[in-house]
C-alpha atoms as a PDB file:
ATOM      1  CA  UNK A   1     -29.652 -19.095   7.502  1.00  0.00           C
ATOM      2  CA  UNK A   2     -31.434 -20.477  10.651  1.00  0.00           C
ATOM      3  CA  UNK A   3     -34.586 -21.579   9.803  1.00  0.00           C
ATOM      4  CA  UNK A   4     -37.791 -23.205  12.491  1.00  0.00           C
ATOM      5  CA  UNK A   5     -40.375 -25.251  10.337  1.00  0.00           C
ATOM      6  CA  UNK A   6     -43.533 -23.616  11.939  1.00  0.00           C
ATOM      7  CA  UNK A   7     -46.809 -22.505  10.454  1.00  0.00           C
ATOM      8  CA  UNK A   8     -45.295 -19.935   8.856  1.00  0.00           C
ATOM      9  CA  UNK A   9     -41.737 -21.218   8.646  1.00  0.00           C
ATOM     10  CA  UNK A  10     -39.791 -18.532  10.615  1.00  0.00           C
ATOM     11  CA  UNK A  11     -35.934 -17.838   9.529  1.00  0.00           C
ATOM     12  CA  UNK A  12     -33.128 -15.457   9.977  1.00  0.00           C
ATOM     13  CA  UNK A  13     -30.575 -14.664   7.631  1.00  0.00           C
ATOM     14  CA  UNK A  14     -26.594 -13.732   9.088  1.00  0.00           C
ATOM     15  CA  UNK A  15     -23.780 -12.478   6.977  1.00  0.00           C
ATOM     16  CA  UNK A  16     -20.011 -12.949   7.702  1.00  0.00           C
ATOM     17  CA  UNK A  17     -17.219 -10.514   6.118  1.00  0.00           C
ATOM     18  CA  UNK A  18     -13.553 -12.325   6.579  1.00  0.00           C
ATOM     19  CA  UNK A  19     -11.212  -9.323   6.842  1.00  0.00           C
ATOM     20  CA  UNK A  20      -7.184 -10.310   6.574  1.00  0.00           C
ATOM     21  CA  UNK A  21      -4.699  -7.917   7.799  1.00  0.00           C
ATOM     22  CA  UNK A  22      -2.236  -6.203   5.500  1.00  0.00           C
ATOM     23  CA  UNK A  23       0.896  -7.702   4.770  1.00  0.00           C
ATOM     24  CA  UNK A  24       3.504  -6.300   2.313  1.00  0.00           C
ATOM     25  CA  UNK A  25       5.131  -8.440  -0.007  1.00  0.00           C
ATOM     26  CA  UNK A  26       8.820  -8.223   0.638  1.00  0.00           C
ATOM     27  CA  UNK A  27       9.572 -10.144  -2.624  1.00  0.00           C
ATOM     28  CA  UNK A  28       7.506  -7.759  -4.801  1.00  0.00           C
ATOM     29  CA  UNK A  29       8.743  -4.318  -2.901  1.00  0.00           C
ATOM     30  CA  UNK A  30      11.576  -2.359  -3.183  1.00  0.00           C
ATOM     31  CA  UNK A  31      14.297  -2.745  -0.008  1.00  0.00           C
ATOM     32  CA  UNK A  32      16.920   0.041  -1.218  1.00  0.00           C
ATOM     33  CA  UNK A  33      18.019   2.211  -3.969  1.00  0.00           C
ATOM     34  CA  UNK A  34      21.993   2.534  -5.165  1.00  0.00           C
ATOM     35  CA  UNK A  35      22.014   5.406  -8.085  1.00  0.00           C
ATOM     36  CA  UNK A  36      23.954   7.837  -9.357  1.00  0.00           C
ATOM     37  CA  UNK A  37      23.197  11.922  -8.956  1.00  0.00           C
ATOM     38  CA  UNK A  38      21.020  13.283 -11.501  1.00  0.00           C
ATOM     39  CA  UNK A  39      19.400   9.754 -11.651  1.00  0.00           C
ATOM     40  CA  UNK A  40      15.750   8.724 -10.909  1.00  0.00           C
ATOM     41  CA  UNK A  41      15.002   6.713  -7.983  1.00  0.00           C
ATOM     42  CA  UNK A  42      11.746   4.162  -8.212  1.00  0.00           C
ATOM     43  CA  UNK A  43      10.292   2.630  -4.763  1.00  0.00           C
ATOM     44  CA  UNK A  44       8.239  -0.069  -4.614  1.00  0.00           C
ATOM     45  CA  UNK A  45       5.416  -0.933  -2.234  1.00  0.00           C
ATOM     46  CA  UNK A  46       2.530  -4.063  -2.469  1.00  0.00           C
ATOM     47  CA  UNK A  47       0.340  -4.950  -0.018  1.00  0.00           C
ATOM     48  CA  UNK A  48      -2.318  -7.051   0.425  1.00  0.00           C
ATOM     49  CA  UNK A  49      -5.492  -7.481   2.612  1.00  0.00           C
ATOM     50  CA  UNK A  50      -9.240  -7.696   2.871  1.00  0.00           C
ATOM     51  CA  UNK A  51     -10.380  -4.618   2.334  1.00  0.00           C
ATOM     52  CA  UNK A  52      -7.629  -3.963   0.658  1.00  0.00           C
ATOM     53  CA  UNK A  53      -5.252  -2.011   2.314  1.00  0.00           C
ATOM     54  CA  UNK A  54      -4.116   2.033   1.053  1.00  0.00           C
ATOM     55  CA  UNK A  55      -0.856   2.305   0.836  1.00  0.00           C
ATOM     56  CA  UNK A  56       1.345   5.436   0.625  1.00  0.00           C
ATOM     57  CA  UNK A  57       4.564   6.603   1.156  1.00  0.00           C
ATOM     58  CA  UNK A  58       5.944   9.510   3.358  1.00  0.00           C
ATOM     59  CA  UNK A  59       9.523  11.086   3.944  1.00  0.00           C
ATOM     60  CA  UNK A  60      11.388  10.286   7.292  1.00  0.00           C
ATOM     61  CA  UNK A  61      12.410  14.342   6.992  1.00  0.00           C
ATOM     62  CA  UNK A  62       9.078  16.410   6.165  1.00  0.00           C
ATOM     63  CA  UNK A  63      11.088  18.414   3.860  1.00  0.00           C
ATOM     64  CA  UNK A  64       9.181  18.640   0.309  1.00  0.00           C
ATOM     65  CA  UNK A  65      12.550  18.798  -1.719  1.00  0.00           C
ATOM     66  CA  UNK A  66      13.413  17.910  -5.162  1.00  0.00           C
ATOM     67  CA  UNK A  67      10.809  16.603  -7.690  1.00  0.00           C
ATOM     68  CA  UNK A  68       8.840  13.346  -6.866  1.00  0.00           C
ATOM     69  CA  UNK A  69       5.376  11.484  -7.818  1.00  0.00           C
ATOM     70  CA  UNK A  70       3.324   9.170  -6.899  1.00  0.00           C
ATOM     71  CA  UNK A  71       1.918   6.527  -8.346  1.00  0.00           C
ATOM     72  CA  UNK A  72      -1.261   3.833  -7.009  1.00  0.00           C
ATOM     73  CA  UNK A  73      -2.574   0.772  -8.510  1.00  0.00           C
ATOM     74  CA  UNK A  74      -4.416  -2.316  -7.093  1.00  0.00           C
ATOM     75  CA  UNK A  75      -2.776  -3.030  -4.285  1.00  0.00           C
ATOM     76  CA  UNK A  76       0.605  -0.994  -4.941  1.00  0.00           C
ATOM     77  CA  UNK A  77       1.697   2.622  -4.207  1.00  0.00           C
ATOM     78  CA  UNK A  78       4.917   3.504  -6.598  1.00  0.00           C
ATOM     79  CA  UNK A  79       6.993   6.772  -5.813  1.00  0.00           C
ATOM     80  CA  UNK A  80       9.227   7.923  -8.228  1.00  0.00           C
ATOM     81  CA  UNK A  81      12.061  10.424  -6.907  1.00  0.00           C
ATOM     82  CA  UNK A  82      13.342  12.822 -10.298  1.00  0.00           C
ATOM     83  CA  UNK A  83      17.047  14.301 -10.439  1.00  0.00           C
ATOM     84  CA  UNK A  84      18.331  13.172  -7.139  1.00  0.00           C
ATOM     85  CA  UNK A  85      21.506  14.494  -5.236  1.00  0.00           C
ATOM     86  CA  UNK A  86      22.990  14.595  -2.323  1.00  0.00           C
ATOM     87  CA  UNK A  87      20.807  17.441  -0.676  1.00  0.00           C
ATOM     88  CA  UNK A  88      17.871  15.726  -1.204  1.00  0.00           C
ATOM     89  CA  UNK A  89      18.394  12.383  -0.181  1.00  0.00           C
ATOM     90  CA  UNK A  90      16.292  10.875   2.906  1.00  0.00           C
ATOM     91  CA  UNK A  91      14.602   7.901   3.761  1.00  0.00           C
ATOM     92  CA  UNK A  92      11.205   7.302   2.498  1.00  0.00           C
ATOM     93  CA  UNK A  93       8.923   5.308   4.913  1.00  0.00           C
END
């Protein structure tokens, strides 16, 4: 607050939001996935920020195959891939 003692006192008030770029936690996020077919596949991604940052996760190839869902939390997007084979595999951004 600035403030100028004068008959009235005369003041302004500022505010100041701090904003921190996202960073994903490499410790806390999954790198890569060895399973067998038939198996389920879980990928891991936290983030943090201010405002905290939305994550998601995407398919290299924009084919929708197989089963999959996804999962978000504070500050953590989970995608879980069901029944996986080798016609479905691809890499998840």
């Amino acid at each position: 607050m600035c403030q100028v003692n004068s008959e009235p006192m005369l003041y302004r008030r500022g505010h100041l939001d701090v904003v921190l770029p996202p960073t994903i936690s490499d410790k806390m996020s999954t790198d890569s996935v060895s399973l067998l077919e038939g198996q389920k596949a879980e990928f891991v991604c936290v983030a943090d920020g201010i405002p905290e940052p939305d994550i998601s996760w995407k398919r290299k190839q924009h084919k929708k195959k197989g089963s999959h869902k996804h999962i978000r939390k504070q500050s953590k997007c989970i995608i879980l891939l069901f029944d996986i084979d080798r016609s479905n595999y691809s890499t998840s951004l």
